[in-house]
PDB file of N, CA and C in Angstrom:
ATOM      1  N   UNK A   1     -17.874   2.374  11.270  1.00  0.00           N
ATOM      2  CA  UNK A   1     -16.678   1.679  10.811  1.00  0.00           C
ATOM      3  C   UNK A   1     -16.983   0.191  10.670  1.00  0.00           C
ATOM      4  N   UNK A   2     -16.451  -0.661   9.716  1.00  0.00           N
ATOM      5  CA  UNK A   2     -16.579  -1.583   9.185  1.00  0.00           C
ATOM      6  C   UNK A   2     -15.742  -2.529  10.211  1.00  0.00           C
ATOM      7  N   UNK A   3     -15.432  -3.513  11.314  1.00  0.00           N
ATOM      8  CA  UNK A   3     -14.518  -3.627  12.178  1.00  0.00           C
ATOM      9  C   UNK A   3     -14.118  -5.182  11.533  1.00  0.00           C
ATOM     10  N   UNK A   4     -15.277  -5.701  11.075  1.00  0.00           N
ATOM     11  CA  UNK A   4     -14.590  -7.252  10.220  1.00  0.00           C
ATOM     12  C   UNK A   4     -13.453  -6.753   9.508  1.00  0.00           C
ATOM     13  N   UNK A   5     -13.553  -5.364   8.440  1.00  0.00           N
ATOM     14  CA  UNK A   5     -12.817  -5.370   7.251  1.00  0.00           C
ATOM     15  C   UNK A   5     -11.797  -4.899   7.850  1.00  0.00           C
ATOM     16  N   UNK A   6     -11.657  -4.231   9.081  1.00  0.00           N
ATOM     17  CA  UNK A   6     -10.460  -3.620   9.587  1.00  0.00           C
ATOM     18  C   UNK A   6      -9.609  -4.641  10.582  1.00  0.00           C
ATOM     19  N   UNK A   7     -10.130  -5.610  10.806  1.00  0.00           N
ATOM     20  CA  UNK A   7      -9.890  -7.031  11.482  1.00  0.00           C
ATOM     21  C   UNK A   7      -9.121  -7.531  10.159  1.00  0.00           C
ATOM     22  N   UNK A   8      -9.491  -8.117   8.896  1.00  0.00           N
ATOM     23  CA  UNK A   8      -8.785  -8.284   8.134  1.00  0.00           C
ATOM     24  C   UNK A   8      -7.684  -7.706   7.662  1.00  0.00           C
ATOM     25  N   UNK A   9      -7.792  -6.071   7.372  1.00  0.00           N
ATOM     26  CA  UNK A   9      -6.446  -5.581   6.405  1.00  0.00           C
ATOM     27  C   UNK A   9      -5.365  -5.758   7.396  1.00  0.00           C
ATOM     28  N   UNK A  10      -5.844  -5.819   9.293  1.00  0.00           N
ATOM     29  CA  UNK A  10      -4.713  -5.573  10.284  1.00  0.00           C
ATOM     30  C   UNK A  10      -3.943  -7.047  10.104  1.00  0.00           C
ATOM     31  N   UNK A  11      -4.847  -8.143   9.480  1.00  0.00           N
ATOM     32  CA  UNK A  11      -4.140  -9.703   9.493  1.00  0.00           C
ATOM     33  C   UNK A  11      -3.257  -9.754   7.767  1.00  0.00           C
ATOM     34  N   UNK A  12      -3.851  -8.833   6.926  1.00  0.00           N
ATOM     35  CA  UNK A  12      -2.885  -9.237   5.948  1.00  0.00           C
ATOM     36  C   UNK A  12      -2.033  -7.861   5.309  1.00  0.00           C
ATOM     37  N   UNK A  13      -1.943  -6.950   6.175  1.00  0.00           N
ATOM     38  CA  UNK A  13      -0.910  -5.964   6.323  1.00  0.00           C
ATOM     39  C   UNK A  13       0.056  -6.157   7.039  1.00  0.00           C
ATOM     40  N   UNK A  14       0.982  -6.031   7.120  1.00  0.00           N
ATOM     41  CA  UNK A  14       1.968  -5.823   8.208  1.00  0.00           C
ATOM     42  C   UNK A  14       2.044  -4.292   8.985  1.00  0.00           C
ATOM     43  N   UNK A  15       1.927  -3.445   8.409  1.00  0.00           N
ATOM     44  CA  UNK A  15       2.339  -2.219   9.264  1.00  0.00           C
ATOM     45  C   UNK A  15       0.874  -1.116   8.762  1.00  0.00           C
ATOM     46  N   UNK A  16       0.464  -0.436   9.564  1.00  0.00           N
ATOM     47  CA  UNK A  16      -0.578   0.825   9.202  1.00  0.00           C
ATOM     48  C   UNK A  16      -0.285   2.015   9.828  1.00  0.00           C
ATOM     49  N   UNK A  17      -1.078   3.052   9.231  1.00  0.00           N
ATOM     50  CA  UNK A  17      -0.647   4.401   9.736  1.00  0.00           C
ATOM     51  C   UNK A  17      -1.741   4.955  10.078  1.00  0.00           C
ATOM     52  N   UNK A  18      -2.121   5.328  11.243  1.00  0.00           N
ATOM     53  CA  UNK A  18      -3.528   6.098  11.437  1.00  0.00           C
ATOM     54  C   UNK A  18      -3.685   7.279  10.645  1.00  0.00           C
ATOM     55  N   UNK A  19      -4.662   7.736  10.002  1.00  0.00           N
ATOM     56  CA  UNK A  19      -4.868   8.798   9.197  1.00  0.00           C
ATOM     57  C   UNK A  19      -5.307   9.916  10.770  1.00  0.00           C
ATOM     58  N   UNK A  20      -5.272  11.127  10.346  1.00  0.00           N
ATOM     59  CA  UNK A  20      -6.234  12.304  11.228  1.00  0.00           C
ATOM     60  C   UNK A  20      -7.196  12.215  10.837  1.00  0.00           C
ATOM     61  N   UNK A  21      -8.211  11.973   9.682  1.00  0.00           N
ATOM     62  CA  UNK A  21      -9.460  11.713   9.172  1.00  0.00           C
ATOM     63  C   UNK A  21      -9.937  10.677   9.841  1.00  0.00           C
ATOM     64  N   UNK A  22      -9.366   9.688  10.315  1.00  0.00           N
ATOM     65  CA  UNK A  22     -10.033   8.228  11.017  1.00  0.00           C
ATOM     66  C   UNK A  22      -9.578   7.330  10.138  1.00  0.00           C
ATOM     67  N   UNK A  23      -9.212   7.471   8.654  1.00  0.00           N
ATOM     68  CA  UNK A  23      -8.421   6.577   8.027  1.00  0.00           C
ATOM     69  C   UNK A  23      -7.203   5.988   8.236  1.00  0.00           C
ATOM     70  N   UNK A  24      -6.920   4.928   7.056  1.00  0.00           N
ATOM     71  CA  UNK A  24      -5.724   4.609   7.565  1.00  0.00           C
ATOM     72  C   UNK A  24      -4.767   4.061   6.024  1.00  0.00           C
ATOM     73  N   UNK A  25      -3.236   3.690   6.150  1.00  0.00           N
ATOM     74  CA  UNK A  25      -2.900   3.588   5.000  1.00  0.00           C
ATOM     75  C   UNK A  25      -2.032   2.245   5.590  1.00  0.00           C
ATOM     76  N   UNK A  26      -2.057   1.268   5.273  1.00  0.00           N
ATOM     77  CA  UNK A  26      -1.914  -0.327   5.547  1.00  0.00           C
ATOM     78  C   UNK A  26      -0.582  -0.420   4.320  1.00  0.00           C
ATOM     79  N   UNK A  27       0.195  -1.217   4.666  1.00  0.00           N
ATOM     80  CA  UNK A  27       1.146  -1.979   3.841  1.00  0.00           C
ATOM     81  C   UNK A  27       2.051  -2.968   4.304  1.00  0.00           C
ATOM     82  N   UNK A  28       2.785  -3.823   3.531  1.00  0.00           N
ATOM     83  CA  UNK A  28       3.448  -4.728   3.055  1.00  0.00           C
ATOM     84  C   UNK A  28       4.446  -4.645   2.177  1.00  0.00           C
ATOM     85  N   UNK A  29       5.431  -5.163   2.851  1.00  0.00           N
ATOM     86  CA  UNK A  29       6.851  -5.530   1.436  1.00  0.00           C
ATOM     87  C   UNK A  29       7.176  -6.956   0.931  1.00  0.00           C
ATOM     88  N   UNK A  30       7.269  -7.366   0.032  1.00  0.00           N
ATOM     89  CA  UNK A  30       7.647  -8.238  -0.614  1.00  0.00           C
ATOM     90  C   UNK A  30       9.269  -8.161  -1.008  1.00  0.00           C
ATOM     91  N   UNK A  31       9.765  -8.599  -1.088  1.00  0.00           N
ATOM     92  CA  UNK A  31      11.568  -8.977  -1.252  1.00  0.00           C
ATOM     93  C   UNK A  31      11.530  -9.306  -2.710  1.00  0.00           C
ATOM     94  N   UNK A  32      12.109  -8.801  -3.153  1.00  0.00           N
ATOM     95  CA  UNK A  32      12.270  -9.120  -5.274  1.00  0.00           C
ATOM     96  C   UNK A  32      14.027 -10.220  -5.406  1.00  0.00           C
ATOM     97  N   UNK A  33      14.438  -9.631  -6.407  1.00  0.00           N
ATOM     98  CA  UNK A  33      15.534 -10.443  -6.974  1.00  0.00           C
ATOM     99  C   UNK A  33      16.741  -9.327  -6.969  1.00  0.00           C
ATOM    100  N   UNK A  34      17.848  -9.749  -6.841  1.00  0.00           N
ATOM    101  CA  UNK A  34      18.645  -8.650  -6.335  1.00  0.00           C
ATOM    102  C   UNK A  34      19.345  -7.544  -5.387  1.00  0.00           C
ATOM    103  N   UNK A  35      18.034  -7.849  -4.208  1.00  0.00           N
ATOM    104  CA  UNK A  35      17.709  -6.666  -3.595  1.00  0.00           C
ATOM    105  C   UNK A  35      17.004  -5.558  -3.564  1.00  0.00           C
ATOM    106  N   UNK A  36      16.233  -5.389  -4.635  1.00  0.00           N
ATOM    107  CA  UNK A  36      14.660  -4.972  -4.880  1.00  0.00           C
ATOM    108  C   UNK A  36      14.136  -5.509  -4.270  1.00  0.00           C
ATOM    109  N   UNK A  37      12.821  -4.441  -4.144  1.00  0.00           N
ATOM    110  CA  UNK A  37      11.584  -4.723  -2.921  1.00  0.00           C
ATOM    111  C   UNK A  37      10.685  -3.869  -3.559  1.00  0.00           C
ATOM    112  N   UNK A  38       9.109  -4.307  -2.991  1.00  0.00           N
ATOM    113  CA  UNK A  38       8.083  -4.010  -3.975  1.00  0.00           C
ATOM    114  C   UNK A  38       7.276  -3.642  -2.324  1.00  0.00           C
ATOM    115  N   UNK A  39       6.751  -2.500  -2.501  1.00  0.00           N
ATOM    116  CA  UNK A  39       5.688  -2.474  -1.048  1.00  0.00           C
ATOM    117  C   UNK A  39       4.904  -2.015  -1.730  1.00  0.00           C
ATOM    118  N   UNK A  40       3.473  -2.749  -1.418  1.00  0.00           N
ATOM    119  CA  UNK A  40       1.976  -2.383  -1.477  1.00  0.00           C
ATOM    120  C   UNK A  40       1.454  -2.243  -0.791  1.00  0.00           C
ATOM    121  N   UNK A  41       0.471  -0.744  -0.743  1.00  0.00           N
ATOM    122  CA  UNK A  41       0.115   0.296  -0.142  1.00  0.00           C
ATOM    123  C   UNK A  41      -0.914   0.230  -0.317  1.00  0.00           C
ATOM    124  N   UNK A  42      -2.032   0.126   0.813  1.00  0.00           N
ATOM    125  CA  UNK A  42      -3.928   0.171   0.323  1.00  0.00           C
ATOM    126  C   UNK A  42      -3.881   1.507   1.613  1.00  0.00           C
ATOM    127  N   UNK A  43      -4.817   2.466   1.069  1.00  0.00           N
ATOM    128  CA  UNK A  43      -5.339   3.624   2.111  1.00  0.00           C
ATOM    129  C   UNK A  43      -7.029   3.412   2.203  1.00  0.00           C
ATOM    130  N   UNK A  44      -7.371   3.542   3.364  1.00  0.00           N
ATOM    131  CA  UNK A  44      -8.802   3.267   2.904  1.00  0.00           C
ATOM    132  C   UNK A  44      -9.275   4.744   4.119  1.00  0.00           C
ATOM    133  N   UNK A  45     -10.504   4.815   4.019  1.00  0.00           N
ATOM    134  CA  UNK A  45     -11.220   6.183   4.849  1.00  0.00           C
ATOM    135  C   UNK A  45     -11.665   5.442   6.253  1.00  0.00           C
ATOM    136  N   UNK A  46     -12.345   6.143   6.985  1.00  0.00           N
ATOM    137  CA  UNK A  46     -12.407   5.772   8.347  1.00  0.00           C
ATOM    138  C   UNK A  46     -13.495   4.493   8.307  1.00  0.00           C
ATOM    139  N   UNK A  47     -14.108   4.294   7.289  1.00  0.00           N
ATOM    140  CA  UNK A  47     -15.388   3.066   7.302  1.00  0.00           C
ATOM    141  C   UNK A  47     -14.319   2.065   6.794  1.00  0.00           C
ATOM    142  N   UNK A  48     -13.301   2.302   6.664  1.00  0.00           N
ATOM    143  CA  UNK A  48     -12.469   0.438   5.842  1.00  0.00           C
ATOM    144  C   UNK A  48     -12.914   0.631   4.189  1.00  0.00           C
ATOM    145  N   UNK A  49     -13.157   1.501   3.331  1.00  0.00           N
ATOM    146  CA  UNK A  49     -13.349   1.519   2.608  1.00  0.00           C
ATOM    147  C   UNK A  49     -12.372   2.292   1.682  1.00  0.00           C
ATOM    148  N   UNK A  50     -12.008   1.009   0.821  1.00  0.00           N
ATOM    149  CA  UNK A  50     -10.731   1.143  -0.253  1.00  0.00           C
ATOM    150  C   UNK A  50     -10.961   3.145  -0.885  1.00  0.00           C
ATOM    151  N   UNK A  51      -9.984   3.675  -0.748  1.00  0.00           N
ATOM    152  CA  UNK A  51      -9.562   4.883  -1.617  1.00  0.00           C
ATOM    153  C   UNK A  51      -8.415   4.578  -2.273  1.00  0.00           C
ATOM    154  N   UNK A  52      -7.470   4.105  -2.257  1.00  0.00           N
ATOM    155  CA  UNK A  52      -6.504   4.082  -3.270  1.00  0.00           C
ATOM    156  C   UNK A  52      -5.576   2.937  -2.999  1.00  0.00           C
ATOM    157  N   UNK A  53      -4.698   1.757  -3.723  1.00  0.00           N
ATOM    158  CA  UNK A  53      -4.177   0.259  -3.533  1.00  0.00           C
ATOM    159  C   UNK A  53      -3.249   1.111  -5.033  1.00  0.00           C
ATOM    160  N   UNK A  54      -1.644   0.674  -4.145  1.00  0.00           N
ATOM    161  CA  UNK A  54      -0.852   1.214  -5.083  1.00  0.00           C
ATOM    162  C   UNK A  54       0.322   0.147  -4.877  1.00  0.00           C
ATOM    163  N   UNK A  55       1.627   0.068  -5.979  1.00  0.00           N
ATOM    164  CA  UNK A  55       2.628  -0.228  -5.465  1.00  0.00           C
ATOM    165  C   UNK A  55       3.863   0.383  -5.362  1.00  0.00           C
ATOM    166  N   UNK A  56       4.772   0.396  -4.997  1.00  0.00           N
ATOM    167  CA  UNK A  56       6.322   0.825  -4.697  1.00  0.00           C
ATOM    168  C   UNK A  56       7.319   0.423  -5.094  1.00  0.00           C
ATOM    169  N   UNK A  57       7.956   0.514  -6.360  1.00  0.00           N
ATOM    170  CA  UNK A  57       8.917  -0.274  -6.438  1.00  0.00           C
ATOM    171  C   UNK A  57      10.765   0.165  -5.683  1.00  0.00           C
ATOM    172  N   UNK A  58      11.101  -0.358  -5.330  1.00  0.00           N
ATOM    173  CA  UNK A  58      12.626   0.091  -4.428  1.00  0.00           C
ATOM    174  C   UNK A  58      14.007  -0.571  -4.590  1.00  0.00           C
ATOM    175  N   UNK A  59      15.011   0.393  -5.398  1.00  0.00           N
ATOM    176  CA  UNK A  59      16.255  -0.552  -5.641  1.00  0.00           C
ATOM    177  C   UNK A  59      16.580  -1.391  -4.827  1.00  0.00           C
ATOM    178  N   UNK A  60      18.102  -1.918  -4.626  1.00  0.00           N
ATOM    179  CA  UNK A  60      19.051  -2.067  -3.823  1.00  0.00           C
ATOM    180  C   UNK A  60      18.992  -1.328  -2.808  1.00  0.00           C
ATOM    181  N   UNK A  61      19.000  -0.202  -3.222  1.00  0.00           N
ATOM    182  CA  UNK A  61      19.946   1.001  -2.231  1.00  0.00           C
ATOM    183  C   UNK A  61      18.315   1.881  -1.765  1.00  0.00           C
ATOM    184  N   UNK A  62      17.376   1.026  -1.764  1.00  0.00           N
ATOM    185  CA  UNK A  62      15.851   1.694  -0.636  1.00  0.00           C
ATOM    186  C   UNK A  62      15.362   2.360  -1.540  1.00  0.00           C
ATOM    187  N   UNK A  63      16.144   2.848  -2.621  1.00  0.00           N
ATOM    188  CA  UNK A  63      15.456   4.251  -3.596  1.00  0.00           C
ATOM    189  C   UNK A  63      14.462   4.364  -4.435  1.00  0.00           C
ATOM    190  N   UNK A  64      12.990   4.852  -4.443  1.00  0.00           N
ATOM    191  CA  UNK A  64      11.731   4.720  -4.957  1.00  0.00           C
ATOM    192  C   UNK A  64      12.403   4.618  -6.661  1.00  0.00           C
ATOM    193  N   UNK A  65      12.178   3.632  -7.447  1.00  0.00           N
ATOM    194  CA  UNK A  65      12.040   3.540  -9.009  1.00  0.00           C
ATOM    195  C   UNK A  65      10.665   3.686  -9.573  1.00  0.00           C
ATOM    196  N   UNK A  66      10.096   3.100  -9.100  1.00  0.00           N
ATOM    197  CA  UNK A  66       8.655   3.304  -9.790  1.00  0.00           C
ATOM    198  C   UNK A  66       7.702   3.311  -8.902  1.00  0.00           C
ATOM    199  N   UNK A  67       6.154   3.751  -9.351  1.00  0.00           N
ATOM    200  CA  UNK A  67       5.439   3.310  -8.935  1.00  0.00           C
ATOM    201  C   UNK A  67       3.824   2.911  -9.780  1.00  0.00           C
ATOM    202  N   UNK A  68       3.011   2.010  -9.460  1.00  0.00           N
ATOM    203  CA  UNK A  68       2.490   1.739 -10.212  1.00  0.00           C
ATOM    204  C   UNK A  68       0.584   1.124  -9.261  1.00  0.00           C
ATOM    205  N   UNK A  69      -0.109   2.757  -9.896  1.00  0.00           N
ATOM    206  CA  UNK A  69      -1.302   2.567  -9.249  1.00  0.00           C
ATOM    207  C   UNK A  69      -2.434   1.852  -9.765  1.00  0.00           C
ATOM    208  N   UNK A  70      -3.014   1.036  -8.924  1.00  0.00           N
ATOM    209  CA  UNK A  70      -3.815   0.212  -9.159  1.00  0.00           C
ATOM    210  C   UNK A  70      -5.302   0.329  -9.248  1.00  0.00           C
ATOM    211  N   UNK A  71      -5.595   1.575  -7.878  1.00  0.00           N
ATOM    212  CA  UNK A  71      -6.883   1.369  -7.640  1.00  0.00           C
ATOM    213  C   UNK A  71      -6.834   2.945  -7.353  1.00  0.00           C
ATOM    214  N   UNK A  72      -7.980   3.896  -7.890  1.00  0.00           N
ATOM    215  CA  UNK A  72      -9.029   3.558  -8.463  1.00  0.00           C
ATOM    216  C   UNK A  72      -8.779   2.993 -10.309  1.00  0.00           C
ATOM    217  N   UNK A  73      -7.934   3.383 -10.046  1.00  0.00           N
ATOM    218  CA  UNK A  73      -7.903   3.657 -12.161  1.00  0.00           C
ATOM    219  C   UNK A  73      -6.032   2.970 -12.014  1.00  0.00           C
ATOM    220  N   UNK A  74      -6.185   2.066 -12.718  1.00  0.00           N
ATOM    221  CA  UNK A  74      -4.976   1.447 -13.165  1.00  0.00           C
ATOM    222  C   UNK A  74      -4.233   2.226 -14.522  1.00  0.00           C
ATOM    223  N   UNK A  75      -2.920   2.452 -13.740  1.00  0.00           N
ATOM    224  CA  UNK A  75      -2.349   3.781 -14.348  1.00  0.00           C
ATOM    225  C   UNK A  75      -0.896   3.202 -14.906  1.00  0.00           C
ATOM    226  N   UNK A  76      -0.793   1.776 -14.744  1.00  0.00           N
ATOM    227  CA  UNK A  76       0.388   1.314 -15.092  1.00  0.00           C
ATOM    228  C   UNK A  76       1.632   1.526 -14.165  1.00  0.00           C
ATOM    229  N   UNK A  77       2.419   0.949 -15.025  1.00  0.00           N
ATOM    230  CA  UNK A  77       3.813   1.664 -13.730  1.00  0.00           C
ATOM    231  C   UNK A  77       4.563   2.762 -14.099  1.00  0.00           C
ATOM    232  N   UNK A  78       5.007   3.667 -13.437  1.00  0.00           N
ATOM    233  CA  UNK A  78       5.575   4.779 -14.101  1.00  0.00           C
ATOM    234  C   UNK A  78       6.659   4.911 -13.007  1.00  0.00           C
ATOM    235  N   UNK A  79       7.676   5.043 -14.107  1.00  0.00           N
ATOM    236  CA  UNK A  79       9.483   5.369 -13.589  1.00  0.00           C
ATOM    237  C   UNK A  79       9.518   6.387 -13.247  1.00  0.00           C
ATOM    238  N   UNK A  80      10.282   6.309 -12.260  1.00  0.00           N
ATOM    239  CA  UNK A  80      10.808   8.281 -11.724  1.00  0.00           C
ATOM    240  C   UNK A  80      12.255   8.404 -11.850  1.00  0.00           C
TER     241      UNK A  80
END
């Protein structure tokens, strides 16, 4: 395991989730306009190594609107 890189995502994440694999899935919310909120989501495998950096988009009312993946393959944002 990589412990610098996992020293970092723990300083610019706010919250993580231990995986059962040894991974983990790290995120952050940002506050929008309105009452929208945007949380970005990085999962990485048990070495700290990026598998997937996505975002969340969330009305008013908490409710997933979009989402829009970044990493591996930038997929745009897509409405639900």
């Amino acid at each position: 395991m990589n412990n610098n890189q996992r020293t970092k995502n723990e300083k610019e994440f706010d919250i993580w989730i231990q995986k059962e694999d040894g991974g983990r899935i790290y995120s952050f919310e940002v506050a929008g306009k309105l009452g929208w909120k945007a949380k970005y989501l990085k999962e990485v495998n048990k070495e700290e190594i990026n598998i997937r950096f996505w975002q969340e988009i969330y009305d008013q009312n908490n409710i997933l609107k979009e989402i829009h993946e970044k990493y591996p393959l930038d997929k745009g944002h897509q409405k639900l």
